[in-house]
PDB file of N, CA and C in Angstrom:
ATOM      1  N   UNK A   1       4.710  19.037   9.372  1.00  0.00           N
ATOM      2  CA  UNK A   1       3.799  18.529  10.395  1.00  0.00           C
ATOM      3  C   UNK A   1       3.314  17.134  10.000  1.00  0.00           C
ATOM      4  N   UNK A   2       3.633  16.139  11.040  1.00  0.00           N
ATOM      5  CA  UNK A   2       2.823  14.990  10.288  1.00  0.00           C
ATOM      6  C   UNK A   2       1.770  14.554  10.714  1.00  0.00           C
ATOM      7  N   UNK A   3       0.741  13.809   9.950  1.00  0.00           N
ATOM      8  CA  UNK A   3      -0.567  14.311   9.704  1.00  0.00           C
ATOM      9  C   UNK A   3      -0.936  12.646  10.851  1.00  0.00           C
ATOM     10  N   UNK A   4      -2.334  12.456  11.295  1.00  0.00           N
ATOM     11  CA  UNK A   4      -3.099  11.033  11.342  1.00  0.00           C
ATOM     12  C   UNK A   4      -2.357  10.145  10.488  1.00  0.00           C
ATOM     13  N   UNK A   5      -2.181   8.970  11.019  1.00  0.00           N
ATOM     14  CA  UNK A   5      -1.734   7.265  10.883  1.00  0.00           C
ATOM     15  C   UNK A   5      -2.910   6.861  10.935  1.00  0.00           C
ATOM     16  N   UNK A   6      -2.868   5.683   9.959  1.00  0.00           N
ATOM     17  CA  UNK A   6      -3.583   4.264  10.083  1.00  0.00           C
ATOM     18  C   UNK A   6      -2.709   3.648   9.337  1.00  0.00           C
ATOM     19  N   UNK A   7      -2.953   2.660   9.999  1.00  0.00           N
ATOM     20  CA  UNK A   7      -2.436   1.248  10.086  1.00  0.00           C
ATOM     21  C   UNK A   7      -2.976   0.084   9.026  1.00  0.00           C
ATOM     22  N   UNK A   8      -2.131  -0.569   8.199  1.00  0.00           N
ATOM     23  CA  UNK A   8      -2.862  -1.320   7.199  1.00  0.00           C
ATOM     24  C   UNK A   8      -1.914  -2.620   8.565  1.00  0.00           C
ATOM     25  N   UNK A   9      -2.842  -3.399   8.399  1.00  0.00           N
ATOM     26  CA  UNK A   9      -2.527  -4.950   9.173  1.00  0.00           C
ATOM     27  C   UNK A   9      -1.752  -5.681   8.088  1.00  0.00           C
ATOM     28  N   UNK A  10      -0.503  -6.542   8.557  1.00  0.00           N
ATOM     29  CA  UNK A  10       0.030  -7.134   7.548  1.00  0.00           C
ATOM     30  C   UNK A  10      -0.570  -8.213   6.659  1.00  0.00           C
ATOM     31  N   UNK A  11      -0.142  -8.455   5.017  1.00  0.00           N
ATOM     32  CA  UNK A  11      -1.128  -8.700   4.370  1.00  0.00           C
ATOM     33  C   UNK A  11       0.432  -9.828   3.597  1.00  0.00           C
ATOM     34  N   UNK A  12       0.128 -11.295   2.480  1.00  0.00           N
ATOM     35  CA  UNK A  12       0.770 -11.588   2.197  1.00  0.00           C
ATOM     36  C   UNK A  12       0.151 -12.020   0.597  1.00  0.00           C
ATOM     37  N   UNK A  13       1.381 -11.602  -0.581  1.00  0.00           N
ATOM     38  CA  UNK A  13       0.798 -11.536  -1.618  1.00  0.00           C
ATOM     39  C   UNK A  13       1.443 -12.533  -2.885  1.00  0.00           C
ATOM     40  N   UNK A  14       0.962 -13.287  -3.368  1.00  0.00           N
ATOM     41  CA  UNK A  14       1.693 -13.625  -4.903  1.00  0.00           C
ATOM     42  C   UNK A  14       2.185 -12.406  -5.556  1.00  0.00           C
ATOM     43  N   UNK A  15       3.562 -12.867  -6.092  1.00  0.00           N
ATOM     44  CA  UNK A  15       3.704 -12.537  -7.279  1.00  0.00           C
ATOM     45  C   UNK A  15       4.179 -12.950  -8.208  1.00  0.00           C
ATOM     46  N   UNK A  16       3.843 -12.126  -9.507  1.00  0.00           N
ATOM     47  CA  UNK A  16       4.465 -12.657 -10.905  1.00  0.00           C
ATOM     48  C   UNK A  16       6.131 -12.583 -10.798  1.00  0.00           C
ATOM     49  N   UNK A  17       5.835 -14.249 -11.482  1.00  0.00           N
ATOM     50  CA  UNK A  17       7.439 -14.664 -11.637  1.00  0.00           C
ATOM     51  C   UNK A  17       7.391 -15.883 -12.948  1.00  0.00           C
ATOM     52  N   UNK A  18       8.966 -15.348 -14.114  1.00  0.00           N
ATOM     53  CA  UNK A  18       9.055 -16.503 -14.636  1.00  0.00           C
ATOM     54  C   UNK A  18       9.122 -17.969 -13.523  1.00  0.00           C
ATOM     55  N   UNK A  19      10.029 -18.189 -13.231  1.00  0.00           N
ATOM     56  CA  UNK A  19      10.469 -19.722 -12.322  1.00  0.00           C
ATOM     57  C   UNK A  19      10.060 -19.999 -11.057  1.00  0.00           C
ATOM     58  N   UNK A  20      10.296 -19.162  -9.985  1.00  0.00           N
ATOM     59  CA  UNK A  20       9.751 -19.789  -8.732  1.00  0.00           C
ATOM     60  C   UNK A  20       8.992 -19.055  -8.447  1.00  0.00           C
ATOM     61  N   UNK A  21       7.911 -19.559  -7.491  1.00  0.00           N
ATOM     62  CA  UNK A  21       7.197 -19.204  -6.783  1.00  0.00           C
ATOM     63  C   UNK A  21       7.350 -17.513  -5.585  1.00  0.00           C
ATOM     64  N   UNK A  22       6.730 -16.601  -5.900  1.00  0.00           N
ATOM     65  CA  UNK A  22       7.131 -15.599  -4.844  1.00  0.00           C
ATOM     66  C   UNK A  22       6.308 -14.850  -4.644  1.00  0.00           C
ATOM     67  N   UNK A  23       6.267 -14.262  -3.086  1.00  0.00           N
ATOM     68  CA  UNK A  23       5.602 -13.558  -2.456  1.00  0.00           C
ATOM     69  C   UNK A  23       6.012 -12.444  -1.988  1.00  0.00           C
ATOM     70  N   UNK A  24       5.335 -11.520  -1.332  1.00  0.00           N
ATOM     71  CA  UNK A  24       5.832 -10.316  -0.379  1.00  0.00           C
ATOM     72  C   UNK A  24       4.538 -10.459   0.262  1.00  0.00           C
ATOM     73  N   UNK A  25       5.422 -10.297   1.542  1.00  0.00           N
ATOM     74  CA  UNK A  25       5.115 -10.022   2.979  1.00  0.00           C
ATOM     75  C   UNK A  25       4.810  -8.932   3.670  1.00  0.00           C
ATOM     76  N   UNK A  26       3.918  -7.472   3.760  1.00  0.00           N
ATOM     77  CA  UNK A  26       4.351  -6.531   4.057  1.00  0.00           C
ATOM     78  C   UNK A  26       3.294  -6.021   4.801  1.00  0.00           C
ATOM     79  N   UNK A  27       3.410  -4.775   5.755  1.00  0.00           N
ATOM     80  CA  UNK A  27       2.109  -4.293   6.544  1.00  0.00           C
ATOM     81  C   UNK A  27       2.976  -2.664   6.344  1.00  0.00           C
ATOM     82  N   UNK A  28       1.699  -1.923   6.361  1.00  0.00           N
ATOM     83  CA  UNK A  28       2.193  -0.285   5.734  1.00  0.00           C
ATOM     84  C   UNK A  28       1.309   0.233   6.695  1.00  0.00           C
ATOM     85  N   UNK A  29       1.621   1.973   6.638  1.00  0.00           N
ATOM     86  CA  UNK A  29       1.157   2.790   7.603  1.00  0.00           C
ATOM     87  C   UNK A  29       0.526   4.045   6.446  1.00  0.00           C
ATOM     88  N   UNK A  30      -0.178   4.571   6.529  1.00  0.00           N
ATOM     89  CA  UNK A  30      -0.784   5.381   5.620  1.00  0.00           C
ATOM     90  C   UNK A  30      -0.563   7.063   6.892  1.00  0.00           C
ATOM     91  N   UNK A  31       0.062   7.894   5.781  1.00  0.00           N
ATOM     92  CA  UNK A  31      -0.471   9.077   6.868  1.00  0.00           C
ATOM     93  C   UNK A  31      -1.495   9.999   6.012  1.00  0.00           C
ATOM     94  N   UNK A  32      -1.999  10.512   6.737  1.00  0.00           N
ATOM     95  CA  UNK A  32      -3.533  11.540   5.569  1.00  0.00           C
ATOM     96  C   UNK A  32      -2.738  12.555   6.052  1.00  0.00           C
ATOM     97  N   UNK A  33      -3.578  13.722   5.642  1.00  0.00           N
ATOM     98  CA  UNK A  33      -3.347  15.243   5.342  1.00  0.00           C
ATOM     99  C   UNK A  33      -4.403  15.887   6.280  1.00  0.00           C
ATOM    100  N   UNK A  34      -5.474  14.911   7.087  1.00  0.00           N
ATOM    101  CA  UNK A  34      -6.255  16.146   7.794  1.00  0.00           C
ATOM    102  C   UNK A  34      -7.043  14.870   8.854  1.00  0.00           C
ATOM    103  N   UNK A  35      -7.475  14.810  10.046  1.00  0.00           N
ATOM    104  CA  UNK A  35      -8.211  14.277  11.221  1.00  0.00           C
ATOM    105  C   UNK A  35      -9.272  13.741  10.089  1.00  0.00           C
ATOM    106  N   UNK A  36     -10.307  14.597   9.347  1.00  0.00           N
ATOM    107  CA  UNK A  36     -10.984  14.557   8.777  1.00  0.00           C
ATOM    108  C   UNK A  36     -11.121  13.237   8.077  1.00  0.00           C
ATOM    109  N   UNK A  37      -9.791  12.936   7.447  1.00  0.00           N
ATOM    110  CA  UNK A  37      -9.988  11.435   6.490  1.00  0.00           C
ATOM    111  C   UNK A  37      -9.564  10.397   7.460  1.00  0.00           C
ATOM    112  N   UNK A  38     -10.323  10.195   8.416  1.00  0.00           N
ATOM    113  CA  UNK A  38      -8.962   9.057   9.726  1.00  0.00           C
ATOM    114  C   UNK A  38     -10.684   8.278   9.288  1.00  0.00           C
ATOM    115  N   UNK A  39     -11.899   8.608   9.918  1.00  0.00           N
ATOM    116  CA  UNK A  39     -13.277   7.712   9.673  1.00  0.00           C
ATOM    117  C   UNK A  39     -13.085   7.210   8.003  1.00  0.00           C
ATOM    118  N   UNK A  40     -13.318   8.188   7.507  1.00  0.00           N
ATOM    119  CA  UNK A  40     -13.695   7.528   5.944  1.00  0.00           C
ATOM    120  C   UNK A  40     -12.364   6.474   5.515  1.00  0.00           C
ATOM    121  N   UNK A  41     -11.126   6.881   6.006  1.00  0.00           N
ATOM    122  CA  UNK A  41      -9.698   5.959   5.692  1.00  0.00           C
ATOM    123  C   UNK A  41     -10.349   4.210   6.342  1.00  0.00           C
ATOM    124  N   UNK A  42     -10.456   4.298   7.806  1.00  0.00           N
ATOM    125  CA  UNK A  42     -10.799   2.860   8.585  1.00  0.00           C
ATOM    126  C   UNK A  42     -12.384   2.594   8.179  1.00  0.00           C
ATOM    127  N   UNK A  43     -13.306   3.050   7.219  1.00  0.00           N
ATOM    128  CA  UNK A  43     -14.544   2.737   6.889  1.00  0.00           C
ATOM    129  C   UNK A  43     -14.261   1.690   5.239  1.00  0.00           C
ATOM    130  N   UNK A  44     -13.518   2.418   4.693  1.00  0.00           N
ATOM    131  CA  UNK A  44     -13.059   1.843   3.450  1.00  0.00           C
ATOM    132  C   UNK A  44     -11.955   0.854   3.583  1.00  0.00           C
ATOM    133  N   UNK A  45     -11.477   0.767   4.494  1.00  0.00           N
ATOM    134  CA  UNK A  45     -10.157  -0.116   4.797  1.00  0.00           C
ATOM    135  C   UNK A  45     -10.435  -1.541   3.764  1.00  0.00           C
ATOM    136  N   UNK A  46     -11.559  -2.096   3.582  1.00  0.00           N
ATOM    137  CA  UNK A  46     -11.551  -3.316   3.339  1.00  0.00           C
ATOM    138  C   UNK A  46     -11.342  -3.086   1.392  1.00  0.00           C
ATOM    139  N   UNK A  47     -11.733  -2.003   0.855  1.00  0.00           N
ATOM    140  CA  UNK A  47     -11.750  -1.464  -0.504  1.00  0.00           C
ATOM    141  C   UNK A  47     -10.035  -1.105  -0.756  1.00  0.00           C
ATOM    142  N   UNK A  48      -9.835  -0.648   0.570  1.00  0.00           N
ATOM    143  CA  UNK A  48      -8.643  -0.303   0.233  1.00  0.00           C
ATOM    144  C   UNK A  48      -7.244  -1.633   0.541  1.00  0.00           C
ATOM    145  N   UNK A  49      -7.519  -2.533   1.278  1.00  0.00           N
ATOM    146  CA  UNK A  49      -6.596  -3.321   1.331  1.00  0.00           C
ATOM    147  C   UNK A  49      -6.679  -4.279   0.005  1.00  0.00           C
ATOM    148  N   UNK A  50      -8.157  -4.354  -0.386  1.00  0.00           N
ATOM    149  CA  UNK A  50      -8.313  -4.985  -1.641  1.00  0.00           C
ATOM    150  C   UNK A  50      -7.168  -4.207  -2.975  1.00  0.00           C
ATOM    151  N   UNK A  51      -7.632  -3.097  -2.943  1.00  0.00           N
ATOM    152  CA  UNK A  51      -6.582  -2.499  -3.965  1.00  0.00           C
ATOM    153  C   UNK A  51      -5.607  -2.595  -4.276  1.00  0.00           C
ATOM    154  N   UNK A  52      -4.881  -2.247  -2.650  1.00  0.00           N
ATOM    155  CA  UNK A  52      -3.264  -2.568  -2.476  1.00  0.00           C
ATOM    156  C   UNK A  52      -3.093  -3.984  -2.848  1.00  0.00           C
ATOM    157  N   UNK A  53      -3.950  -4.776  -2.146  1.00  0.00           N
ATOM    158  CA  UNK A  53      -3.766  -6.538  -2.486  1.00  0.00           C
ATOM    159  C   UNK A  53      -3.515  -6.665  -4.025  1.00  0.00           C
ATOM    160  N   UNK A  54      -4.228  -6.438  -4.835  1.00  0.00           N
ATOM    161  CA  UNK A  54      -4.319  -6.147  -6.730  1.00  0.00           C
ATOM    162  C   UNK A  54      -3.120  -5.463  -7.372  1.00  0.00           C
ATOM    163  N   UNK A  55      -2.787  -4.460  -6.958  1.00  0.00           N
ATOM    164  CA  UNK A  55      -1.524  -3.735  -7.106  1.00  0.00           C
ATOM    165  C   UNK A  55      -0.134  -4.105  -6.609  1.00  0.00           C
ATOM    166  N   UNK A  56      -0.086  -5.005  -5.299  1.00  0.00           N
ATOM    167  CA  UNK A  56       1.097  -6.116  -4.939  1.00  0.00           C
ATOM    168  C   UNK A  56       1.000  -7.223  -5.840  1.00  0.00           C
ATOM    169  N   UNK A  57      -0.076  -7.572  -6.347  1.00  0.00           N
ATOM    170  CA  UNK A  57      -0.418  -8.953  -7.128  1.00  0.00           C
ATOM    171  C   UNK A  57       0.152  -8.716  -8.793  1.00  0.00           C
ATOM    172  N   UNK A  58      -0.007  -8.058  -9.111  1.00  0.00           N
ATOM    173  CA  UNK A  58       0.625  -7.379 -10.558  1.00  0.00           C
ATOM    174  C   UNK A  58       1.777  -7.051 -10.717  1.00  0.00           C
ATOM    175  N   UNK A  59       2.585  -6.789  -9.845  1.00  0.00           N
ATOM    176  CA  UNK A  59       3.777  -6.432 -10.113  1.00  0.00           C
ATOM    177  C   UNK A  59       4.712  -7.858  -9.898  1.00  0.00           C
ATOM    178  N   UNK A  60       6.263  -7.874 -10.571  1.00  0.00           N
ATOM    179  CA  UNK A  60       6.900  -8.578 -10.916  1.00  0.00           C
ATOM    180  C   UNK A  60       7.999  -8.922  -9.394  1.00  0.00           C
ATOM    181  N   UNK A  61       8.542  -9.922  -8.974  1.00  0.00           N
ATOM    182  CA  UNK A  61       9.464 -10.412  -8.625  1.00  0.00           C
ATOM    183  C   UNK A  61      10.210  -9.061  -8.268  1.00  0.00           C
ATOM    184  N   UNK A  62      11.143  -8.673  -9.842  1.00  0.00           N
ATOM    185  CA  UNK A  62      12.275  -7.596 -10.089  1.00  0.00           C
ATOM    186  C   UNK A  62      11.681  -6.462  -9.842  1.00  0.00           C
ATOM    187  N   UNK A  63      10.682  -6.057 -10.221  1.00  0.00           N
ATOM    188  CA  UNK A  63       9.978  -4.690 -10.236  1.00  0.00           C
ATOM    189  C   UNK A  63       9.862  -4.509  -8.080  1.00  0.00           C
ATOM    190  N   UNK A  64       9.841  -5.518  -7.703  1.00  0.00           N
ATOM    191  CA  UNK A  64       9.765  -5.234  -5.694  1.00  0.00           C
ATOM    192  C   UNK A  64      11.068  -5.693  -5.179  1.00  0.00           C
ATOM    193  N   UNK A  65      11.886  -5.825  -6.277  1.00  0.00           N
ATOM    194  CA  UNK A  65      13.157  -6.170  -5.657  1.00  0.00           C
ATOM    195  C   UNK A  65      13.957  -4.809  -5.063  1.00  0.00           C
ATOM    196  N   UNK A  66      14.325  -3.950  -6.000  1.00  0.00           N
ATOM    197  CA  UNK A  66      14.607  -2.568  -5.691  1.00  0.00           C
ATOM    198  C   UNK A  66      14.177  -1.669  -5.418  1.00  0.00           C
ATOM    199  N   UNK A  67      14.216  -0.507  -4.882  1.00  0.00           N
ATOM    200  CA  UNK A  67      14.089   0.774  -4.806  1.00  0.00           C
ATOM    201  C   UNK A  67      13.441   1.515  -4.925  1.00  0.00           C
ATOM    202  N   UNK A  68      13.461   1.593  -6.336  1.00  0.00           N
ATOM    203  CA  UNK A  68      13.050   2.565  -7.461  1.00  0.00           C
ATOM    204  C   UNK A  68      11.232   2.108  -7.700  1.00  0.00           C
ATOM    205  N   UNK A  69      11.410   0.210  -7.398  1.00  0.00           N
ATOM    206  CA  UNK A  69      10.398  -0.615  -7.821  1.00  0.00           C
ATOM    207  C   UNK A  69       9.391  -0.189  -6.562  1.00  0.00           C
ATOM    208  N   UNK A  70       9.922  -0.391  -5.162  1.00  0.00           N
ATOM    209  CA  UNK A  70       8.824  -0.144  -4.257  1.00  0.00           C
ATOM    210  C   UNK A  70       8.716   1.479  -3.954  1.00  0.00           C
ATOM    211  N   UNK A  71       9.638   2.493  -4.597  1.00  0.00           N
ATOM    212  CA  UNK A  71       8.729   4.123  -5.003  1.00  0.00           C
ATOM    213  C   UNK A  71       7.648   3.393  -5.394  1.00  0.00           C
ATOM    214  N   UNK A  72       8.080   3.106  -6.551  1.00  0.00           N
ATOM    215  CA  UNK A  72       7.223   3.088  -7.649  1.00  0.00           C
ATOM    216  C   UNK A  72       5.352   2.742  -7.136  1.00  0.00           C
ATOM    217  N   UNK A  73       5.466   1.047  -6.479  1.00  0.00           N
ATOM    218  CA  UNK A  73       4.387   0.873  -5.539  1.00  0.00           C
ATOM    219  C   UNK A  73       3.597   1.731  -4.523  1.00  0.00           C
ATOM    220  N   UNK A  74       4.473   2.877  -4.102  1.00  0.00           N
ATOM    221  CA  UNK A  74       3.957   3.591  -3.123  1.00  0.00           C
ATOM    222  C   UNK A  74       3.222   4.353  -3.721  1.00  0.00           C
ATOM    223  N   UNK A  75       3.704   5.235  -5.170  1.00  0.00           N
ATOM    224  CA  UNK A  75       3.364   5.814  -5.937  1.00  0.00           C
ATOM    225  C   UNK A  75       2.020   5.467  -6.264  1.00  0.00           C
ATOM    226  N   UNK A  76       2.109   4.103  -6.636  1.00  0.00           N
ATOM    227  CA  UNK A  76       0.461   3.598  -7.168  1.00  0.00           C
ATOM    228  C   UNK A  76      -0.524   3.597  -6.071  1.00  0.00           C
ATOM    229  N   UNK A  77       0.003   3.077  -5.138  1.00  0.00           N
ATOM    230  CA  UNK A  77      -0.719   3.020  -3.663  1.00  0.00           C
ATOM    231  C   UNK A  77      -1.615   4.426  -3.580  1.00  0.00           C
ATOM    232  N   UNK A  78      -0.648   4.711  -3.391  1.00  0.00           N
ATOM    233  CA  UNK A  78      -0.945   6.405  -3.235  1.00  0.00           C
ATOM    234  C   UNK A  78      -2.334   7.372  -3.630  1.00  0.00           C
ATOM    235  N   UNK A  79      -1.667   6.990  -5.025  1.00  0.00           N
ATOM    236  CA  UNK A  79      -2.842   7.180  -5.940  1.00  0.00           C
ATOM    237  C   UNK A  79      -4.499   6.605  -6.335  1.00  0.00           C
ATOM    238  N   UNK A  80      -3.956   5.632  -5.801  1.00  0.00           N
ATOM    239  CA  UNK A  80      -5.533   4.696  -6.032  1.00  0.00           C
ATOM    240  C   UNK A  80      -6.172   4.816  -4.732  1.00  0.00           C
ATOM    241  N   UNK A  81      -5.459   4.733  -3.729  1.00  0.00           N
ATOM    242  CA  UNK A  81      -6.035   5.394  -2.261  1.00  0.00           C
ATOM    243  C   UNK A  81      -6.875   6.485  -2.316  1.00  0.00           C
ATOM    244  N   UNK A  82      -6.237   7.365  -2.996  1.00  0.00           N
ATOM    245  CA  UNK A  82      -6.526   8.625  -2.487  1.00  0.00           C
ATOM    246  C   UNK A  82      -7.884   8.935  -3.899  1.00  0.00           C
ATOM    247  N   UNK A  83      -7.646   7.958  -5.184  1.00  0.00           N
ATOM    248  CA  UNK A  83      -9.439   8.150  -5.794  1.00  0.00           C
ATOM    249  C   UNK A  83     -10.592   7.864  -4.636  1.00  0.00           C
ATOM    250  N   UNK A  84     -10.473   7.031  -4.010  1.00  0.00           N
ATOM    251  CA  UNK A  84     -11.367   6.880  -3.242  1.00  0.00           C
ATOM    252  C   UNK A  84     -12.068   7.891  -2.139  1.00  0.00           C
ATOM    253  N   UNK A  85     -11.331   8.583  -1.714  1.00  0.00           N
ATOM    254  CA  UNK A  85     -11.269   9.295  -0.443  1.00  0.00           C
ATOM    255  C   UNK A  85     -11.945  10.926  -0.816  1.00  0.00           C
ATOM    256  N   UNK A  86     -12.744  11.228  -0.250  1.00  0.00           N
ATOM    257  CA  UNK A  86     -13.804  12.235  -0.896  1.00  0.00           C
ATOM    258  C   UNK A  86     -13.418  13.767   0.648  1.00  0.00           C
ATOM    259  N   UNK A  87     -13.302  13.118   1.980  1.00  0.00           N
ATOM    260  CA  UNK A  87     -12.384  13.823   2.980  1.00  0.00           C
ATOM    261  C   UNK A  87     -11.451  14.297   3.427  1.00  0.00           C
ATOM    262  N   UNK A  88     -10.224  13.759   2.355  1.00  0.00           N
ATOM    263  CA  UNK A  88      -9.201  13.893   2.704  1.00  0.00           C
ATOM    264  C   UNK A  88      -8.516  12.931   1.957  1.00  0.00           C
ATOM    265  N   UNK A  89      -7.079  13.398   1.978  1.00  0.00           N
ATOM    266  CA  UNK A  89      -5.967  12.324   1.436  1.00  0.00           C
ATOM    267  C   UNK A  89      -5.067  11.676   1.737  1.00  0.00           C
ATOM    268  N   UNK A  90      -3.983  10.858   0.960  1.00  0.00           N
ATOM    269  CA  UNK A  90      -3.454  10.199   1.965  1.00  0.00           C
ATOM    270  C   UNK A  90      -1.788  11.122   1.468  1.00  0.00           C
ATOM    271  N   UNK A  91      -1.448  11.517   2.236  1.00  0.00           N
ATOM    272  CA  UNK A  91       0.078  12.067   1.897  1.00  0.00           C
ATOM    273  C   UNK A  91       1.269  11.554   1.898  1.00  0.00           C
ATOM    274  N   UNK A  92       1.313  10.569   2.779  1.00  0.00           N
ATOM    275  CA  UNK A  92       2.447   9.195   2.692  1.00  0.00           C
ATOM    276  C   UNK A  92       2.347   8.264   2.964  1.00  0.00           C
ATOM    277  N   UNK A  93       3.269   7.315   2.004  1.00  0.00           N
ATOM    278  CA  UNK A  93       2.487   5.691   2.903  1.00  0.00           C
ATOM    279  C   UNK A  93       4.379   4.979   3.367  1.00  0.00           C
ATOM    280  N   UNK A  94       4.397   4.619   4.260  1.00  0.00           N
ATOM    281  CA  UNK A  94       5.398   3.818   5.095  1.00  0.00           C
ATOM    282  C   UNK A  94       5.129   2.606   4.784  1.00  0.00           C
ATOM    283  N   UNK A  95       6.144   2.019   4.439  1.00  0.00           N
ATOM    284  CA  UNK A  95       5.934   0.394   4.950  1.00  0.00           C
ATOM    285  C   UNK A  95       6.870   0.302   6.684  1.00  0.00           C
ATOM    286  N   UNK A  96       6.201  -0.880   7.161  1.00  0.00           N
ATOM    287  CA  UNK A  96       7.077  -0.505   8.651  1.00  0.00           C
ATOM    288  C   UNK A  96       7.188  -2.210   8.199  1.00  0.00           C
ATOM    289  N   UNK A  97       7.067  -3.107   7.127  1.00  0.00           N
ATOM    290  CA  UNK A  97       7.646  -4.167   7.211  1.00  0.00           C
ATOM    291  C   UNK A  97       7.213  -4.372   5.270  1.00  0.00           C
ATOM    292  N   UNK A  98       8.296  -5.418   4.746  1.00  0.00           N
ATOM    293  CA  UNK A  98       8.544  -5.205   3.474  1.00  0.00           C
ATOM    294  C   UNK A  98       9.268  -6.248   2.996  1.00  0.00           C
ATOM    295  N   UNK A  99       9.116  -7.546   2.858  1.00  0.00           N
ATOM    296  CA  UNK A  99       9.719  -8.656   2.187  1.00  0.00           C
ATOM    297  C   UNK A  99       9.664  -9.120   1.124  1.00  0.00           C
ATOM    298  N   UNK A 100      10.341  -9.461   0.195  1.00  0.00           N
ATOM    299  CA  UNK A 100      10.207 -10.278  -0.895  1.00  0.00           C
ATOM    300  C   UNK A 100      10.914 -11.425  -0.871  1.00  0.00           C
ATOM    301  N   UNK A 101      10.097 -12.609  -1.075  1.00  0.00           N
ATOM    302  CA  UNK A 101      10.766 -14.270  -0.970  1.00  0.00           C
ATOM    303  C   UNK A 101      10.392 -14.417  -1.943  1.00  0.00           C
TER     304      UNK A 101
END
């Protein structure tokens, strides 16, 4: 069954790189686990885009180049989301857009 969406608005981030300059480009969809966390999810939004912003900002070039690298991000996402959230959780996060330049 899939649960309530919200919508993270697209956001654009540095990242760590030896040589050039690079960013990612990306806007994600969060789904929770219950109606319940949809207020407290869009009340915190600004705590929480901060997070994600910090957690895109730390990671490497190579580490968002592959696969394994943006699990990996969702993974953290995930997790640091869901310390926050005292109503409910977040059970998956989508990106519906995802660049690295």
């Amino acid at each position: 069954e899939i649960g309530p969406m919200v919508e993270i608005k697209e956001f654009i981030v540095n990242i760590i790189s030896e040589e050039d300059r690079h960013y990612v480009k990306a806007s994600l969809t969060l789904e929770l686990n219950k109606e319940e966390a949809l207020e407290e999810t869009n009340k915190r939004m600004p705590q929480i885009r901060d997070a994600i912003l910090l957690l895109v900002g730390n990671k490497t070039y190579e580490e968002l180049h592959d696969l394994q690298g943006k699990k990996q991000l969702k993974a953290e996402m995930r997790s640091k989301i869901n310390s926050f959230l005292q109503d409910g959780k977040v059970k998956a996060i989508y990106f519906t857009d995802f660049v690295v330049q």
